[in-house]
N, C-alpha and C. Protein backbone atom coordinates (compact mmCIF):
# COMPACT_ATOMS: atom_id res chain seq x y z
N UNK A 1 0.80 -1.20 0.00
CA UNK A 1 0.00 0.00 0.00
C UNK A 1 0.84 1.26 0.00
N UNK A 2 1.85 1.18 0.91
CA UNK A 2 2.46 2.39 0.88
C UNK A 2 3.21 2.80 -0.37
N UNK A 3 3.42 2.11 -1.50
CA UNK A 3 4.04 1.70 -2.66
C UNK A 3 3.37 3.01 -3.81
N UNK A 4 1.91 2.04 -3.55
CA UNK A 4 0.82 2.82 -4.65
C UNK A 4 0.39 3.76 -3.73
N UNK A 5 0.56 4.81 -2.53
CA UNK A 5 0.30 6.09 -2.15
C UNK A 5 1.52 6.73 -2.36
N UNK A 6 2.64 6.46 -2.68
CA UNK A 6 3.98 7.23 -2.86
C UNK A 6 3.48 7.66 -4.48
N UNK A 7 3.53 6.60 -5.12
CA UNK A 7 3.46 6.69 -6.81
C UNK A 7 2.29 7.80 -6.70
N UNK A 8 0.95 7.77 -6.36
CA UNK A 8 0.26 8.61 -6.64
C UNK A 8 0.60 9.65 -6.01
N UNK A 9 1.15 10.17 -4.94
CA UNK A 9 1.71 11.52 -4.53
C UNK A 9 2.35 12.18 -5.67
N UNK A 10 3.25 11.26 -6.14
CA UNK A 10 4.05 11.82 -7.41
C UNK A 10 3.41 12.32 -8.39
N UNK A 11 2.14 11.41 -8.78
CA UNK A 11 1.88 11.55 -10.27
C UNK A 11 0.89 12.94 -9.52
N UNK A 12 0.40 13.35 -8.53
CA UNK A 12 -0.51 14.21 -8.31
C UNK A 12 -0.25 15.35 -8.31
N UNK A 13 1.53 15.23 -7.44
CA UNK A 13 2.67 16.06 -7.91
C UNK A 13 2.79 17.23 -8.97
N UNK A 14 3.11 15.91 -9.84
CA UNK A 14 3.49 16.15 -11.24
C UNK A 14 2.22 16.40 -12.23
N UNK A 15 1.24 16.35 -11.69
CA UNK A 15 -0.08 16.74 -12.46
C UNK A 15 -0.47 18.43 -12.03
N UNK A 16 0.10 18.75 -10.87
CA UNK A 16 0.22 20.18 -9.82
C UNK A 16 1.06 21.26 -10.67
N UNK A 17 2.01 20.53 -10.95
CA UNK A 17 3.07 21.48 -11.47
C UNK A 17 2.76 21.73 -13.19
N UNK A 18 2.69 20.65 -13.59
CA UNK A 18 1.92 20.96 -15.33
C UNK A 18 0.82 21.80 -15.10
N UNK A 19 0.14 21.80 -14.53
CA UNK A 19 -1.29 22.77 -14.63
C UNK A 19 -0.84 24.03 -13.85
N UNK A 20 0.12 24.15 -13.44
CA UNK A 20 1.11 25.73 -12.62
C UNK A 20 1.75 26.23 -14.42
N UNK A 21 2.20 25.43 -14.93
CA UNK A 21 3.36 25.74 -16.04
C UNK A 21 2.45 26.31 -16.87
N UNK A 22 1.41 26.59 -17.51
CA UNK A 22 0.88 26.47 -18.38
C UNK A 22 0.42 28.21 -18.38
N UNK A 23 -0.02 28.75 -17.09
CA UNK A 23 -0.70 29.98 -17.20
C UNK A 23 0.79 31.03 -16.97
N UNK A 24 1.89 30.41 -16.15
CA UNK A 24 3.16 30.72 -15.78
C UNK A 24 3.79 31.60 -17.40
N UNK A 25 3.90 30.55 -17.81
CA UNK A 25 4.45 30.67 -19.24
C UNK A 25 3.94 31.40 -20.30
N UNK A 26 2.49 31.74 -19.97
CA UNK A 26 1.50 32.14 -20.89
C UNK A 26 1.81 33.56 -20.58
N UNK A 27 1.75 34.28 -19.74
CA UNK A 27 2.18 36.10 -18.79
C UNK A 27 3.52 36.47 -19.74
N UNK A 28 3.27 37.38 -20.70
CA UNK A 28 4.47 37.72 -21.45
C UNK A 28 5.14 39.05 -20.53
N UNK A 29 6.54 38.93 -21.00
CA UNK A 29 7.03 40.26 -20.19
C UNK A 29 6.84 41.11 -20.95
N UNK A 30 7.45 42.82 -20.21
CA UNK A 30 7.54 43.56 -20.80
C UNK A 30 8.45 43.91 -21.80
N UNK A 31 9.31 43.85 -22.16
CA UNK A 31 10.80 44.04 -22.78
C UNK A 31 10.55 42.80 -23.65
N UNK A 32 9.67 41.89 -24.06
CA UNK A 32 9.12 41.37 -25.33
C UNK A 32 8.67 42.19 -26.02
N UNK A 33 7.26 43.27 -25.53
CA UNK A 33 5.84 43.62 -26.24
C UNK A 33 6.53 45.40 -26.69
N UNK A 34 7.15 45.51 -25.50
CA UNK A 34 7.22 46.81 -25.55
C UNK A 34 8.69 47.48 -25.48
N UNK A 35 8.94 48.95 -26.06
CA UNK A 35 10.70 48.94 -26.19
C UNK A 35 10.54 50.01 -24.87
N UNK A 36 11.15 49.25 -24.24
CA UNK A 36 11.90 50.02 -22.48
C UNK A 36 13.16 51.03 -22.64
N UNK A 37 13.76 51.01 -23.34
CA UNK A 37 14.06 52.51 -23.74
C UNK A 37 13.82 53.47 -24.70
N UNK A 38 12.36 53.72 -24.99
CA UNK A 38 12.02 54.24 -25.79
C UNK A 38 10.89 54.69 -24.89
N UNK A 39 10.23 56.18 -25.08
CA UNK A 39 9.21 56.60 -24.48
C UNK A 39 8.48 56.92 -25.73
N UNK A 40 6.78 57.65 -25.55
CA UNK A 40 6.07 58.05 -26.60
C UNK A 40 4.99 58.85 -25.40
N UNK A 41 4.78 60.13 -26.43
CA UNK A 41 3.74 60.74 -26.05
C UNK A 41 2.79 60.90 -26.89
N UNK A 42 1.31 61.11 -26.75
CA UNK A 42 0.53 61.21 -27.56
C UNK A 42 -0.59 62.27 -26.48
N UNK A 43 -1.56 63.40 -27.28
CA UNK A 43 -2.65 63.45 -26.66
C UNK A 43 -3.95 63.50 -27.72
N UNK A 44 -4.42 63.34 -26.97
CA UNK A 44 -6.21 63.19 -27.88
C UNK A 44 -7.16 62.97 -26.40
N UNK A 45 -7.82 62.43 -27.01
CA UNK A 45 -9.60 62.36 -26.40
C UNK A 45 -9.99 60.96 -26.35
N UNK A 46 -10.38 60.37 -24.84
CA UNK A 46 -10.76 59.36 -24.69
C UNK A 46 -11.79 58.35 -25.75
N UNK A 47 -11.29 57.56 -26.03
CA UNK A 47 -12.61 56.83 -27.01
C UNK A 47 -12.95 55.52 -26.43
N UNK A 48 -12.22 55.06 -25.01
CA UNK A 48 -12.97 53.94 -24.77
C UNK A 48 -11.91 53.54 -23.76
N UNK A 49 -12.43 53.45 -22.66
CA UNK A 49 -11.67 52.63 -21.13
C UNK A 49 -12.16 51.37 -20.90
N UNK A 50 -11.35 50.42 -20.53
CA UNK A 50 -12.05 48.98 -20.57
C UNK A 50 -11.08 48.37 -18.99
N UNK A 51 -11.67 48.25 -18.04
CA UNK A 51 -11.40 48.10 -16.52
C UNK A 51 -11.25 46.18 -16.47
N UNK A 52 -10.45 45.71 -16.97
CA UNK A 52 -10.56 44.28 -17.00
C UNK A 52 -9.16 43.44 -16.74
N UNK A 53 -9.65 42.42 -16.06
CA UNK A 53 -8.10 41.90 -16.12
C UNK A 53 -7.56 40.72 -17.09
N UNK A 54 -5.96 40.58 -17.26
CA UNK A 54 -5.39 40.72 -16.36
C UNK A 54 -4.56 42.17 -16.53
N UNK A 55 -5.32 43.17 -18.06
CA UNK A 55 -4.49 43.85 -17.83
C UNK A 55 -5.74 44.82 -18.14
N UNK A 56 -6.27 46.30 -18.07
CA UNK A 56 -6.70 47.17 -18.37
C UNK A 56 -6.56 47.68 -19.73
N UNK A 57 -7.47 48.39 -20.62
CA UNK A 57 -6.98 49.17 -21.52
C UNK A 57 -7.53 50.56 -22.06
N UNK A 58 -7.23 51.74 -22.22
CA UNK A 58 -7.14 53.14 -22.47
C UNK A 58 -7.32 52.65 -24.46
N UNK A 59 -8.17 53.04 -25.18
CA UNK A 59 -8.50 53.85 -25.99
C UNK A 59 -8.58 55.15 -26.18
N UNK A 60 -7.15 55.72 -27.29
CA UNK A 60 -7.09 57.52 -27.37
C UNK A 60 -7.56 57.65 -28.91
N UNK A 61 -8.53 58.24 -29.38
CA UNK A 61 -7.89 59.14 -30.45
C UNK A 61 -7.22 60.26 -30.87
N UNK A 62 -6.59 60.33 -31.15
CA UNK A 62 -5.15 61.31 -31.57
C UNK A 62 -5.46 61.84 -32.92
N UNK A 63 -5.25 63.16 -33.02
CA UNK A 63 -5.74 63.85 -33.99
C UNK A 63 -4.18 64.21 -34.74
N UNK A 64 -3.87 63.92 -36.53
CA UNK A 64 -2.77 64.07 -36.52
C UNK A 64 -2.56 65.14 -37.52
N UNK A 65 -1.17 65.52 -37.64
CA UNK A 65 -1.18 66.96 -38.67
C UNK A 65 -2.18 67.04 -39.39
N UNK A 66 -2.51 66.22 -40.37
CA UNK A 66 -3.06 66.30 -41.85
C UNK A 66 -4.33 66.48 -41.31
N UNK A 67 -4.80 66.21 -39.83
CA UNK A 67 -6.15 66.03 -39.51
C UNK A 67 -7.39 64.84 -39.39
N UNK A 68 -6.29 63.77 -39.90
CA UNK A 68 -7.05 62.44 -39.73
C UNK A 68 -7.00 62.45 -37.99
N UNK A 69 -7.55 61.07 -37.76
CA UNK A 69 -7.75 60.58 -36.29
C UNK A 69 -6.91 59.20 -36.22
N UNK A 70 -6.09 59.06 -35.57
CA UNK A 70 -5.73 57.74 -35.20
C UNK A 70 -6.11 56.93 -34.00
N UNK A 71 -6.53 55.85 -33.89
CA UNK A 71 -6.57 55.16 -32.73
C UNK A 71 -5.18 54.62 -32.10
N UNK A 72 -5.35 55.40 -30.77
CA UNK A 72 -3.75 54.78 -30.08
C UNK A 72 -4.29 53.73 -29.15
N UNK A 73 -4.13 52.39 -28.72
CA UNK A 73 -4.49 51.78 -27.59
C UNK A 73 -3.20 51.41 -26.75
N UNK A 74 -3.82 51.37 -25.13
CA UNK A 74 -2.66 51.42 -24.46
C UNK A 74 -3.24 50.46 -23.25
N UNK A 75 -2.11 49.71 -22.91
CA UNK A 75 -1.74 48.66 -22.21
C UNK A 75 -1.61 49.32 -20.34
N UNK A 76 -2.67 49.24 -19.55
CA UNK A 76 -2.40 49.20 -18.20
C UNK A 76 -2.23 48.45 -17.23
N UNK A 77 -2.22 48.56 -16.13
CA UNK A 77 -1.87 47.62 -14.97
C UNK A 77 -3.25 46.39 -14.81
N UNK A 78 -3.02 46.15 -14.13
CA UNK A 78 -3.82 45.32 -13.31
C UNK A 78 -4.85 46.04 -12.72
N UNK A 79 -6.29 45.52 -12.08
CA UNK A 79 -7.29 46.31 -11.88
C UNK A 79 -6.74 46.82 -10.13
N UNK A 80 -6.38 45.87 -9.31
CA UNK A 80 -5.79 46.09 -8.10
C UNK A 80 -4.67 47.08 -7.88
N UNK A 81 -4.17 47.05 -9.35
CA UNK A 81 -2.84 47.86 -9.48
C UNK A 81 -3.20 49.37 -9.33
N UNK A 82 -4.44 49.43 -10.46
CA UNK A 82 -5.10 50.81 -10.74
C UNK A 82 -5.83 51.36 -9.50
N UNK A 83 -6.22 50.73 -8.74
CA UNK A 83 -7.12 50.57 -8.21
C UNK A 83 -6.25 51.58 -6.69
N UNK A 84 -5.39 50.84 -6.67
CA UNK A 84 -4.64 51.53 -5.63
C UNK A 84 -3.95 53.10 -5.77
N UNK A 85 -3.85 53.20 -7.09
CA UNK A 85 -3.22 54.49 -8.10
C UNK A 85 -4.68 55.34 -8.15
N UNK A 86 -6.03 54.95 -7.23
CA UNK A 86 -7.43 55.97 -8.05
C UNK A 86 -7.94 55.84 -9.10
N UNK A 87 -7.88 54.60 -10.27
CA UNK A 87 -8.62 54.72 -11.02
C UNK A 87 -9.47 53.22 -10.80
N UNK A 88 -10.94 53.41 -10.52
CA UNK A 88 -11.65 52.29 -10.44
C UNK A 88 -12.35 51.97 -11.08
N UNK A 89 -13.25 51.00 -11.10
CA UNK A 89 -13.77 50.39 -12.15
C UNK A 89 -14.94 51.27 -11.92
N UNK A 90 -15.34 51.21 -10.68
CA UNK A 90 -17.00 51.47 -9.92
C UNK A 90 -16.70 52.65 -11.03
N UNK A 91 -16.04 54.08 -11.11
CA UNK A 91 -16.24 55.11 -12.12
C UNK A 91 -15.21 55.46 -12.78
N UNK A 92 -15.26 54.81 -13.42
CA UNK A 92 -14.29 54.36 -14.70
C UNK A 92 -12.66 55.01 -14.54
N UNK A 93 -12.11 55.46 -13.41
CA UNK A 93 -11.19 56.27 -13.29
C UNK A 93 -11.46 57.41 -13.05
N UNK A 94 -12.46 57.87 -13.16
CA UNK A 94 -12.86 59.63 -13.41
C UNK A 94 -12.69 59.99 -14.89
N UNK A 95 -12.37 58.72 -16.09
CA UNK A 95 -12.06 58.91 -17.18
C UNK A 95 -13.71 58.76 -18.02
N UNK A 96 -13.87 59.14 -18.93
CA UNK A 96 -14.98 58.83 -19.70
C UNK A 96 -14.52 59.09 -21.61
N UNK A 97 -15.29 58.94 -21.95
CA UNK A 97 -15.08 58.90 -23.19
C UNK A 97 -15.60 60.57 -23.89
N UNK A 98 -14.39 61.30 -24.30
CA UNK A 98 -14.30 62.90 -24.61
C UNK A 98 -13.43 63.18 -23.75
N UNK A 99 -12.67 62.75 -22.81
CA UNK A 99 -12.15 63.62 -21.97
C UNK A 99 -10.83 63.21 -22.65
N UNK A 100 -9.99 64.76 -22.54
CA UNK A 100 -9.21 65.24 -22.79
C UNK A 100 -8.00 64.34 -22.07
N UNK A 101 -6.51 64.30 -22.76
CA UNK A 101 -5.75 63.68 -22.19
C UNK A 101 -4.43 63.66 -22.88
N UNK A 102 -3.27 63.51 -22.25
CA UNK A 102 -2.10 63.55 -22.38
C UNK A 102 -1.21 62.06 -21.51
N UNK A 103 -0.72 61.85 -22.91
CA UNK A 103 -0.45 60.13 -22.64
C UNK A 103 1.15 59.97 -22.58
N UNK A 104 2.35 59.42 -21.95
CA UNK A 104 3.05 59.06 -21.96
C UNK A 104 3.48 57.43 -21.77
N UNK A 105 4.02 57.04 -22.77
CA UNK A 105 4.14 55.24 -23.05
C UNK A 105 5.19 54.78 -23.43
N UNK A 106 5.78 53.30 -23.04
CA UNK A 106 6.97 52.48 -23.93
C UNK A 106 5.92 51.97 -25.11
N UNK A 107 6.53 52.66 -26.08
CA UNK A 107 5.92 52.26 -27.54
C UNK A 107 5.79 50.80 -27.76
N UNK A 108 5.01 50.28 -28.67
CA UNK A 108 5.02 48.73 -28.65
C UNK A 108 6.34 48.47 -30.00
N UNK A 109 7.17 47.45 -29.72
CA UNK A 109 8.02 46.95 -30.30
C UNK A 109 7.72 46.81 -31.89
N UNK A 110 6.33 46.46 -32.10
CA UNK A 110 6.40 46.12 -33.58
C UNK A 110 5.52 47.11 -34.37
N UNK A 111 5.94 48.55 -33.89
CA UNK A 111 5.44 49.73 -34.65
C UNK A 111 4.21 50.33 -34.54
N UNK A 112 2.84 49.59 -34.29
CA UNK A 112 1.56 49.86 -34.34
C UNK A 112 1.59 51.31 -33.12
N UNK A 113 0.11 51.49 -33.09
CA UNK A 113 -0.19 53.03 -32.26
C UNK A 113 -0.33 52.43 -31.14
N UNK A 114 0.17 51.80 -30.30
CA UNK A 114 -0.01 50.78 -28.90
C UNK A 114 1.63 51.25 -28.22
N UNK A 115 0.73 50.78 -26.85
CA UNK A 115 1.93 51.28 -25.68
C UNK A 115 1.67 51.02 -24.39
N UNK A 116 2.38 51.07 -23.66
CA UNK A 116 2.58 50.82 -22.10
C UNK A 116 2.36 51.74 -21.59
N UNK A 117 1.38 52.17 -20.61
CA UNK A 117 0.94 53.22 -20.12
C UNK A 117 2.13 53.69 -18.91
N UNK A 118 2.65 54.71 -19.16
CA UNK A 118 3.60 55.52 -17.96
C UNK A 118 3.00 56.56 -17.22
N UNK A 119 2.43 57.04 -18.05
CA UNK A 119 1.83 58.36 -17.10
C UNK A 119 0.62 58.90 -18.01
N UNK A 120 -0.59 59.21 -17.05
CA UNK A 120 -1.79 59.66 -17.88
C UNK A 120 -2.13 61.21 -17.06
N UNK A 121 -1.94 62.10 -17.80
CA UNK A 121 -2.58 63.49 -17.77
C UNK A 121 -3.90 64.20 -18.48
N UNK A 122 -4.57 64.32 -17.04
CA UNK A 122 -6.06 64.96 -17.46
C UNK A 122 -6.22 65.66 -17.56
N UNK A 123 -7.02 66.45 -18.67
CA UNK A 123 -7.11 68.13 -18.65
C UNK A 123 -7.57 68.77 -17.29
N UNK A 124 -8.27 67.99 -16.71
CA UNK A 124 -8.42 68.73 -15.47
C UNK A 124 -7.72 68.96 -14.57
N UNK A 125 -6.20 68.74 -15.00
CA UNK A 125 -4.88 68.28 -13.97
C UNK A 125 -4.55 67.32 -13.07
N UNK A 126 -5.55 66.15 -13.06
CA UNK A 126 -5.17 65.00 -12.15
C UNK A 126 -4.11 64.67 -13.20
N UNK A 127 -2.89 64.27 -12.51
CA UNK A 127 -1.43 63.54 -13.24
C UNK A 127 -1.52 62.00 -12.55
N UNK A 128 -1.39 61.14 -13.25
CA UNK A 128 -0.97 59.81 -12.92
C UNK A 128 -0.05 59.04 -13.30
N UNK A 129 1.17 58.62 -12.24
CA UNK A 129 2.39 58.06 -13.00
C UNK A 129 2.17 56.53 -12.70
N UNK A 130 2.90 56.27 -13.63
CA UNK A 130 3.06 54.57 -13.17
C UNK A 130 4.43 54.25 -13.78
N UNK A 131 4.98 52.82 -13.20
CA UNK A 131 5.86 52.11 -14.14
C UNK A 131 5.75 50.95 -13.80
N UNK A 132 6.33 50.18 -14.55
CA UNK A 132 6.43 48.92 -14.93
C UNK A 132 7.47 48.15 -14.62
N UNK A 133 7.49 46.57 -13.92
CA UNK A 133 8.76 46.03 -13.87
C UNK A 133 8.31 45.07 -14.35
N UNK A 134 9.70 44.09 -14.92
CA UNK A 134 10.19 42.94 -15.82
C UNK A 134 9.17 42.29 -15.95
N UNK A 135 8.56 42.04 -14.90
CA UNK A 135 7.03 40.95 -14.72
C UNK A 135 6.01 41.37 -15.03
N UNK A 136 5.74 42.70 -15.71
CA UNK A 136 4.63 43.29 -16.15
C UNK A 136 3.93 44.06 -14.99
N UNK A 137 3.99 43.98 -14.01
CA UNK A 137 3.59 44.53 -12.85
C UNK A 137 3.63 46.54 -12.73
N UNK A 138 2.33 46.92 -12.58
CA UNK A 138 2.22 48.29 -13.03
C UNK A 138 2.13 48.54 -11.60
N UNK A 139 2.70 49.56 -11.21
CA UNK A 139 2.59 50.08 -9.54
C UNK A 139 2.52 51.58 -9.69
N UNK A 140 2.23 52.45 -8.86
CA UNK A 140 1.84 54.18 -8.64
C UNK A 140 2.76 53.99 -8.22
N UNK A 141 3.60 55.52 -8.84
CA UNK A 141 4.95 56.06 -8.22
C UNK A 141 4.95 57.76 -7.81
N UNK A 142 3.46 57.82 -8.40
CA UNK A 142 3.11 59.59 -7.73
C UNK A 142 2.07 60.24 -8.39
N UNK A 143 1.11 61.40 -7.72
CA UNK A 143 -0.16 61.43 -8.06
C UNK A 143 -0.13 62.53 -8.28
């Protein structure tokens, strides 16, 4: 008996750790998606906040010389992350869709209008910084 309760400890083990590996591996870093020495600013006008995990996301449109509109989307923390930084889900951040804004981001690596959110400035002067470490992890560094 004690034979076949060792073996199954193992295999239950080893059934523990495959189903750990799988979501582990799946969490991309930052310094894949996005270039960490490179910053980007953009401002425009909210077109869509989405409060979800595991990561948040900011919709800007950006109005450009010629006068077209571009869509910029941008990559935020975690809802707990934000959450602790003042922007909540219950009211959307204090963000809505028209409101004015000034965006600072690590650009995304493979060119598109996407980015890592660093710091979000509201026309009404709330400033929000954030940064980012290796693990994707977005934390408030000043308000």
């Amino acid at each position: 008996m004690t034979r076949f309760r060792m073996r199954g400890a193992l295999v239950t083990a080893l059934l523990c750790a495959l189903a750990w590996a799988g979501p582990v591996s799946a969490h991309h870093s930052i310094q894949s998606q996005f270039d960490i020495h490179r910053s980007v600013s953009v401002s425009g006008t909210v077109a869509k906040v989405e409060f979800i995990n595991p990561h948040s996301y900011l919709t800007v449109n950006v109005k450009s010389a010629d006068g077209t509109i571009q869509k910029w989307a941008f990559e935020m923390g975690a809802l707990g992350n934000l959450r602790r930084a003042g922007l909540s889900r219950t009211d959307r951040g204090g963000l809505k869709a028209g409101d004015e804004v000034t965006i600072t981001a690590l650009p995304a690596r493979d060119g598109s209008n996407s980015g890592l959110l660093q710091e979000l400035k509201i026309a009404d002067g709330r400033v929000y910084k954030f940064s980012a470490d290796a693990a994707g992890n977005v934390e408030q560094t000043g308000r």
